[in-house]
Protein backbone atom coordinates (compact mmCIF):
# COMPACT_ATOMS: atom_id res chain seq x y z
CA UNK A 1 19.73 -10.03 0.56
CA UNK A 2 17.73 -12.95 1.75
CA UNK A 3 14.78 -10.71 2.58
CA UNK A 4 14.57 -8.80 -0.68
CA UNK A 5 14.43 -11.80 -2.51
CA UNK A 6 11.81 -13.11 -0.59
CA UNK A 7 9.59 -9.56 -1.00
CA UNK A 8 11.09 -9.91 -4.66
CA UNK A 9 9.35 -13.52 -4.99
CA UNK A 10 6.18 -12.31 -3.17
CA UNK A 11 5.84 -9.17 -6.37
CA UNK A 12 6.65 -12.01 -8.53
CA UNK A 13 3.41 -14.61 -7.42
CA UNK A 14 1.07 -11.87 -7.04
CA UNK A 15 1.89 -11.00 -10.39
CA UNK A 16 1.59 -14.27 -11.76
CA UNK A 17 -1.04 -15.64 -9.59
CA UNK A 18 -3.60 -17.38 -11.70
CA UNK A 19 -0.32 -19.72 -12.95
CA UNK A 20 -0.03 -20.58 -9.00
CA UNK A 21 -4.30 -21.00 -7.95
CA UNK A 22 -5.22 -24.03 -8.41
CA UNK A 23 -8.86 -22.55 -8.48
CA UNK A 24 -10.67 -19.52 -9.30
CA UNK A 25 -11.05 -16.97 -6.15
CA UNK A 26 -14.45 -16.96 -6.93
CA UNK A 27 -15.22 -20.22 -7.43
CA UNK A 28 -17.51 -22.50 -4.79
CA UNK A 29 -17.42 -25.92 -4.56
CA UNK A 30 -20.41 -27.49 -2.79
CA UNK A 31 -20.15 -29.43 1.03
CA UNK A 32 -16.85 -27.48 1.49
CA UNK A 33 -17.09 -24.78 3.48
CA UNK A 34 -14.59 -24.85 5.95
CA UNK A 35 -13.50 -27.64 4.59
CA UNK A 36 -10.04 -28.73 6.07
CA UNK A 37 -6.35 -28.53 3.96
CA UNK A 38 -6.22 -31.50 1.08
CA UNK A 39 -4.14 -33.69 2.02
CA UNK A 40 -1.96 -34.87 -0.46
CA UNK A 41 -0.49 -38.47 -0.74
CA UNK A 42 1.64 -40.88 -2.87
CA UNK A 43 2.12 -43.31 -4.93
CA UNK A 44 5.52 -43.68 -5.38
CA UNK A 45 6.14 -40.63 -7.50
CA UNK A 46 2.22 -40.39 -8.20
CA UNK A 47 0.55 -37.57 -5.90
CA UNK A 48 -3.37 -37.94 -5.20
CA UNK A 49 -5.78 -36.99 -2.54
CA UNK A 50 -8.85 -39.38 -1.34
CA UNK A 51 -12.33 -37.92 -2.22
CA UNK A 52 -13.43 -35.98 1.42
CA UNK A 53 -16.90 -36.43 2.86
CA UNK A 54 -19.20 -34.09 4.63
CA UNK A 55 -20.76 -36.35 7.23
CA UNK A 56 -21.98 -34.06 9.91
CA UNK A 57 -23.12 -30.62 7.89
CA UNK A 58 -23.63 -28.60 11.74
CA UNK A 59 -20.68 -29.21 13.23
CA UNK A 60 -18.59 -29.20 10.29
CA UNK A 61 -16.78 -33.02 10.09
CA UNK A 62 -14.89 -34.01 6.91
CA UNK A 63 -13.12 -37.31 6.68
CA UNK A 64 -11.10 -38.60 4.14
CA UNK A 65 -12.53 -42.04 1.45
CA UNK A 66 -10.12 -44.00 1.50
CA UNK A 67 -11.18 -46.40 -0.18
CA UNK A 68 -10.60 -45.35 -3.45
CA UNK A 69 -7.47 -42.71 -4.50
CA UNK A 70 -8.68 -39.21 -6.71
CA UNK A 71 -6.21 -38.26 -8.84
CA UNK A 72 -5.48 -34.44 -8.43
CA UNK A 73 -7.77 -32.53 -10.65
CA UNK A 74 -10.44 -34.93 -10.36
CA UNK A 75 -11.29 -33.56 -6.39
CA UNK A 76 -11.27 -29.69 -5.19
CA UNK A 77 -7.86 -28.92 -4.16
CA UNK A 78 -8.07 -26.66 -1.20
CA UNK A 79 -4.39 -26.77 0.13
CA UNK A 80 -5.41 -23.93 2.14
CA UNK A 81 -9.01 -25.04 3.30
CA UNK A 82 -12.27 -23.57 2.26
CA UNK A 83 -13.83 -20.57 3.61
CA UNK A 84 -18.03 -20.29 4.61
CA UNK A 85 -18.61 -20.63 1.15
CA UNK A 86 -16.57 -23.23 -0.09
CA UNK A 87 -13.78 -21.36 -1.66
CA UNK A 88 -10.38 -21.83 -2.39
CA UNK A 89 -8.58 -20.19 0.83
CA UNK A 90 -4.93 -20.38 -1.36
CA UNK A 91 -6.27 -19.53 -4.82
CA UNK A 92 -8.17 -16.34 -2.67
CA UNK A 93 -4.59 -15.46 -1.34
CA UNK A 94 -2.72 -15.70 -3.77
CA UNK A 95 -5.46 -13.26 -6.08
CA UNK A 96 -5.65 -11.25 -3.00
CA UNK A 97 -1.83 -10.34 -2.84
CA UNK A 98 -1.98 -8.57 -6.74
CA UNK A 99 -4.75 -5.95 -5.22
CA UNK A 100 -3.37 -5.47 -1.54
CA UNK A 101 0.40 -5.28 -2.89
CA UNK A 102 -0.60 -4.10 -6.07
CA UNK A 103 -2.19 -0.82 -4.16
CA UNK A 104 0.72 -0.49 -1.96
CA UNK A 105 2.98 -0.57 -5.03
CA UNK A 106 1.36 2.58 -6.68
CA UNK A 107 0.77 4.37 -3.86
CA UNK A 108 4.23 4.18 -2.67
CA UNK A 109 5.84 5.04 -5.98
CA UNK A 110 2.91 7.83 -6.16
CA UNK A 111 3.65 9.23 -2.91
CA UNK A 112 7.68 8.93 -3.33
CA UNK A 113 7.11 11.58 -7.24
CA UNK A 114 5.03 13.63 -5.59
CA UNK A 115 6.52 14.09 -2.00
CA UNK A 116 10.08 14.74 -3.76
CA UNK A 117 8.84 17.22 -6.17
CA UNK A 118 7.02 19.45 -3.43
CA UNK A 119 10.31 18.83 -1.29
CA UNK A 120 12.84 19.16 -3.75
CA UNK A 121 10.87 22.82 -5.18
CA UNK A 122 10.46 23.69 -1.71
CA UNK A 123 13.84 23.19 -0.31
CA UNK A 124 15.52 24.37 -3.91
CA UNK A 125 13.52 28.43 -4.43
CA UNK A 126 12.92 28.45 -0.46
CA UNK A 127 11.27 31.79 1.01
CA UNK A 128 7.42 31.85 0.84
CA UNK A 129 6.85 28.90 -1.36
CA UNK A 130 9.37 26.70 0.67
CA UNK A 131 6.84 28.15 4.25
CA UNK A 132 3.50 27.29 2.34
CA UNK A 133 4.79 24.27 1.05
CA UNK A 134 6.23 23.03 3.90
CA UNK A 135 2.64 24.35 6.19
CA UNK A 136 0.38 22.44 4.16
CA UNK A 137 2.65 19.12 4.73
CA UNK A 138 2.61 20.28 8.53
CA UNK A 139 -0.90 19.98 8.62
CA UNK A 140 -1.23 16.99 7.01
CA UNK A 141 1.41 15.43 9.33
CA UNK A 142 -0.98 16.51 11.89
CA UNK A 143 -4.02 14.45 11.41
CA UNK A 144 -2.78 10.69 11.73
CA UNK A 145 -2.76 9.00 8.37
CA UNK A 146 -5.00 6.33 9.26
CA UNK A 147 -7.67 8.33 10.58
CA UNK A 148 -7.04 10.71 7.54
CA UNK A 149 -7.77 7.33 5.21
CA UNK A 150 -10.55 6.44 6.81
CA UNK A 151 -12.27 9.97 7.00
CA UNK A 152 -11.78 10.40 3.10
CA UNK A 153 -13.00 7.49 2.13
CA UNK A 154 -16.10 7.40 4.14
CA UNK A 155 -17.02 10.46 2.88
CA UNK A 156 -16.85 9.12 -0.27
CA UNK A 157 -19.44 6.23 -2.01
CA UNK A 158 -19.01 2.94 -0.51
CA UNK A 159 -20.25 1.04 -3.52
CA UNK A 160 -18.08 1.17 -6.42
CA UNK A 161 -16.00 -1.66 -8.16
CA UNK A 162 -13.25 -3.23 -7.24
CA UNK A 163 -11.15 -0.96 -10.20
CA UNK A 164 -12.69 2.27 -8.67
CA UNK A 165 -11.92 0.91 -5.18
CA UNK A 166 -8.11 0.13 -6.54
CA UNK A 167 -7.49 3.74 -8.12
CA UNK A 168 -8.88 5.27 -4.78
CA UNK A 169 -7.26 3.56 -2.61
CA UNK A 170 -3.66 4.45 -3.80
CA UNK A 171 -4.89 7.77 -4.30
CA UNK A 172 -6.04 8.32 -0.91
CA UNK A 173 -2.91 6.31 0.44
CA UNK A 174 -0.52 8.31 -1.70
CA UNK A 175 -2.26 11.81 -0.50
CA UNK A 176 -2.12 10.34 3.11
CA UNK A 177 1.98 9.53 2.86
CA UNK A 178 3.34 12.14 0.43
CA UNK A 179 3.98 14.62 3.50
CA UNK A 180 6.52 12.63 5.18
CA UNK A 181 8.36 12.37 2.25
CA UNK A 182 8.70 15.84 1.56
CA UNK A 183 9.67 16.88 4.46
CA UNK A 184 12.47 14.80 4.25
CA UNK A 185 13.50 15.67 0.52
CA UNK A 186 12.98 19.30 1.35
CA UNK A 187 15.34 18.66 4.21
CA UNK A 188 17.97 17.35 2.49
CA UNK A 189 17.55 19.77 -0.69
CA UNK A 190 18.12 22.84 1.21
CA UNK A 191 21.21 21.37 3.34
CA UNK A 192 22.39 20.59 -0.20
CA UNK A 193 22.02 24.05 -1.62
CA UNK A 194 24.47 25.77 0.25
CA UNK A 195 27.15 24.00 -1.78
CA UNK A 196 29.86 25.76 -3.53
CA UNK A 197 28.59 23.97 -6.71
CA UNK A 198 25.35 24.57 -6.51
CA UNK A 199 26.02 27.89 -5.56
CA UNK A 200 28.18 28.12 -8.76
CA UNK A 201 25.35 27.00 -11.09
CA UNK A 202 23.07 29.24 -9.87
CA UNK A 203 25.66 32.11 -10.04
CA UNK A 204 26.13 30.87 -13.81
CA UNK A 205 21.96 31.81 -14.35
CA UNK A 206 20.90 28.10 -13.75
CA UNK A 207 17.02 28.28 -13.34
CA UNK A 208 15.11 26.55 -9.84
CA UNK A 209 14.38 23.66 -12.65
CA UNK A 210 18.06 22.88 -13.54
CA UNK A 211 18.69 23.45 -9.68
CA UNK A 212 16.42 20.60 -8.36
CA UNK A 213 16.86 18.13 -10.42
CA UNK A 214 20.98 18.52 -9.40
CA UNK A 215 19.86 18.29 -5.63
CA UNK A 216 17.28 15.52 -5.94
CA UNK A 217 20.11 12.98 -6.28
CA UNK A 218 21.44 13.87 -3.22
CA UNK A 219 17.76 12.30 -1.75
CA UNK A 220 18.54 8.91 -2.90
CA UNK A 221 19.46 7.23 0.07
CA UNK A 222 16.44 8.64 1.80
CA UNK A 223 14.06 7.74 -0.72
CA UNK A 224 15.21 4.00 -0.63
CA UNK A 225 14.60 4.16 3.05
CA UNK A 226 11.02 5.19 2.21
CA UNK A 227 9.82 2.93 0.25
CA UNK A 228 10.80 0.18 2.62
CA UNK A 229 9.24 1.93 4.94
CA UNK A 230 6.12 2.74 3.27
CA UNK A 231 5.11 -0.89 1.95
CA UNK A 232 4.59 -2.59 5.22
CA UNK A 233 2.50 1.11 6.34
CA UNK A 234 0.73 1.09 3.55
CA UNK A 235 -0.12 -2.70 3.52
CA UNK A 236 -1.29 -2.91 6.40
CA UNK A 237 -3.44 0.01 5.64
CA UNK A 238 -4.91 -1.24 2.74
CA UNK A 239 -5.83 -4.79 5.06
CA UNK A 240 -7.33 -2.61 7.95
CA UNK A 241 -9.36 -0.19 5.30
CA UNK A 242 -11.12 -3.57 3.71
CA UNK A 243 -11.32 -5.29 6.82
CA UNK A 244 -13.59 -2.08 7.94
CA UNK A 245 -15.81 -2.79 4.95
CA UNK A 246 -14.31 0.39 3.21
CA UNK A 247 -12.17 -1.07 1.08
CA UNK A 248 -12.36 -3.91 -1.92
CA UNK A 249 -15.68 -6.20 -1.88
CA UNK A 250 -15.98 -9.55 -1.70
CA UNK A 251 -15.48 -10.75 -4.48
CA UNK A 252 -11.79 -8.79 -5.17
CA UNK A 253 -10.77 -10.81 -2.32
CA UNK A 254 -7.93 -8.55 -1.38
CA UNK A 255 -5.79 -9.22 2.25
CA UNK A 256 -7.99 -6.70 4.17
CA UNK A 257 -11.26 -8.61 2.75
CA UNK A 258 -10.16 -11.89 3.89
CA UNK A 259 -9.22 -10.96 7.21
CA UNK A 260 -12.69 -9.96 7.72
CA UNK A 261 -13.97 -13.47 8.08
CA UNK A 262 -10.64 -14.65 10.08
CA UNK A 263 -11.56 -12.25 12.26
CA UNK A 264 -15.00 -14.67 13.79
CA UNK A 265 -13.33 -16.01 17.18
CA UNK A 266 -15.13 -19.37 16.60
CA UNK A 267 -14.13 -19.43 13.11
CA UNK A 268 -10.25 -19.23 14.57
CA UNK A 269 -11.21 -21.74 16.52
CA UNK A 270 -13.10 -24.09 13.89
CA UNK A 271 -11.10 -23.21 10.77
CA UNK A 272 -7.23 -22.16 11.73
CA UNK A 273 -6.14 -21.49 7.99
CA UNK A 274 -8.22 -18.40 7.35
CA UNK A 275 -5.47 -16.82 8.90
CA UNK A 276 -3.19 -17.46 6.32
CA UNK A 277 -3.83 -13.99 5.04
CA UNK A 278 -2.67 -12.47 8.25
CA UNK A 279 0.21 -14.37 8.31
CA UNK A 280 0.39 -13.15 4.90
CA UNK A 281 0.27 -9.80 5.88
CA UNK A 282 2.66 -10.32 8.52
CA UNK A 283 5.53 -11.78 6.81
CA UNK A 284 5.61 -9.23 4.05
CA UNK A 285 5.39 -6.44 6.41
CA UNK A 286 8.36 -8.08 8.41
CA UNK A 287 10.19 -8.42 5.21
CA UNK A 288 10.07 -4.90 4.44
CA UNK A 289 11.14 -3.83 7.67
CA UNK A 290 14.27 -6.16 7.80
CA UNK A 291 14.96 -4.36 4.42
CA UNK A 292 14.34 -1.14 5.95
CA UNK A 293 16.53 -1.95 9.24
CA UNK A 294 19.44 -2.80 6.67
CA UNK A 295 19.55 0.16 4.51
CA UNK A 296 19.47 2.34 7.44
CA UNK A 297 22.16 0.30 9.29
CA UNK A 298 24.17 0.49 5.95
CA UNK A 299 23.56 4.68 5.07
C-alpha cells in the first residue's frame, strides 16, 4: 500500500507541478550554472538563504554572503542546483515528470484497449482470425521493443515540437507494447470460452460481440499486472529515447532530456545533483515493480 501511494503522490506532483517549482523550467538565472543546492537557514521560525557568489567563473566556486540574510524570493532558489545554463535543476524535474510519466500514462492505457481488444476478438471467434491475429503479435514480439522504438522513430522527422514529440511517443510506445498484452488476453479468453456458460450464451445465438465483452472480465487480474509492469518499461523508455536525442527537446525538459547532461562524467563529478532525474527515474520504476511483485504474489 505504501508503494502505491508513493507512485499515487508522484501522478499527483507531476500533475500539479508549477504549484511545487519554485521557478520556471526554462528560466536562467545569470552566474549560476552549476550552481550548488540553496541552502536554506533560520531565524527562529523565519527561513532565508545568504545571497551566493561566483568568485572563480572556470572552476566553478560559489560561496555563500554571509554577511547579510536574503529573504526567500529575493535570491534564485535552486534546491536542486543549477544546470550549464543556470536553471532550476528541481523546477526542471518536477516539469519533466508531467511529459515522461505523462507519456507512459497514455501509452500504457493505449496499449492495455488495444492489446485486449485484438486478444479478447482473437481468443473469443478463434480459427483464422484468432492465427492472423495472433501472427502479427508474434512478429512483433520478435523484434525487441526498444530497438522497434528506436527504428520508428528515426525514420521519422527529428524536429517537431514537444506536443508532436508527446503524441508520438505514446503512439510508438503503445504500438511497441500492445503485443504482449494480447497475447495474454487472448490466452485467457479462449481458456475462458470453453465454459458451460459461455457455451450456453452462445448456444442461445449470443453474437462474438456479446461473447467478448463476457470473457474480458475474466482478464482483469492480468491486466492489473500489466500496467504495473508496463510503467517502469515504458519509463524508462521514454528516458533512454530522449537521452538518444530522439525524443523531447530541450526545452520540454522531460527525464530522458535531463539525463543527457548527467550523463558528462566530469559533470558527475563537478555537479552531483543532475542526477536527481535518474534517481527520479529509478525510484518510480522501483515503485512500480514492488506494485507489480505484490499483485502477482497476491493473484
Amino acid at each position: 500500500m505504501k508503494a502505491i501511494a508513493l507512485l499515487a503522490a508522484a501522478a499527483v506532483i507531476a500533475l500539479v507541478a508549477p504549484a511545487f517549482a519554485p521557478n520556471s523550467p526554462t528560466a536562467q538565472f545569470p552566474d549560476r550554472a552549476y550552481a550548488p543546492p540553496s541552502r536554506i537557514h533560520f531565524n527562529g521560525l523565519t527561513p532565508f538563504v545568504y545571497r551566493l557568489k561566483l568568485v572563480n567563473r572556470v572552476a566553478r566556486t560559489y560561496v555563500e554572503d554571509t554577511s547579510a540574510p536574503v529573504a526567500l524570493g529575493a535570491e534564485p532558489l535552486l534546491l536542486l542546483g543549477g544546470d550549464a545554463l543556470g536553471r532550476d535543476v528541481l523546477s526542471r524535474l518536477l516539469y519533466g515528470a508531467r511529459w515522461s510519466l505523462g507519456v507512459t500514462a497514455i501509452a500504457v492505457l493505449a496499449a492495455l484497449l488495444f492489446g485486449a481488444f485484438v486478444g479478447g476478438l482473437a481468443g473469443t471467434i478463434g480459427g483464422r482470425a484468432d492465427a492472423a491475429l495472433m501472427g502479427v503479435s508474434d512478429w512483433l514480439l520478435a523484434v525487441p521493443g526498444a530497438y522497434l522504438v528506436l527504428v520508428l522513430r528515426g525514420a521519422l522527422p527529428l524536429v517537431i515540437s514537444a506536443g508532436e514529440t508527446f503524441v508520438l511517443m505514446a503512439a510508438l510506445f503503445a504500438f511497441a507494447a500492445w503485443p504482449h498484452v494480447a497475447r495474454g488476453v487472448r490466452g485467457i479468453v479462449s481458456a475462458e470460452r470453453r465454459r458451460d456458460y459461455v457455451e450456453a450464451a452462445r448456444a442461445s445465438g449470443a453474437s462474438n460481440w456479446r461473447l467478448m465483452t463476457e470473457l474480458l472480465p475474466a482478464a482483469r487480474g492480468f491486466l492489473a499486472v500489466e500496467i504495473v509492469l508496463l510503467v517502469p518499461a515504458l519509463l524508462v523508455a521514454e528516458a533512454t529515447v530522449s537521452y538518444l536525442g530522439l525524443g523531447f527537446p530541450d526545452e520540454a525538459a522531460s527525464w530522458g532530456t535531463l539525463l543527457r547532461e548527467a550523463a558528462n562524467v566530469r559533470v558527475m563529478s563537478e555537479a552531483p545533483w543532475l542526477l536527481a532525474t535518474a534517481a527520479g527515474v529509478f525510484v518510480v520504476a522501483l515503485l512500480a515493480q514492488m506494485v507489480g511483485r505484490r499483485r502477482v504474489s497476491s493473484a
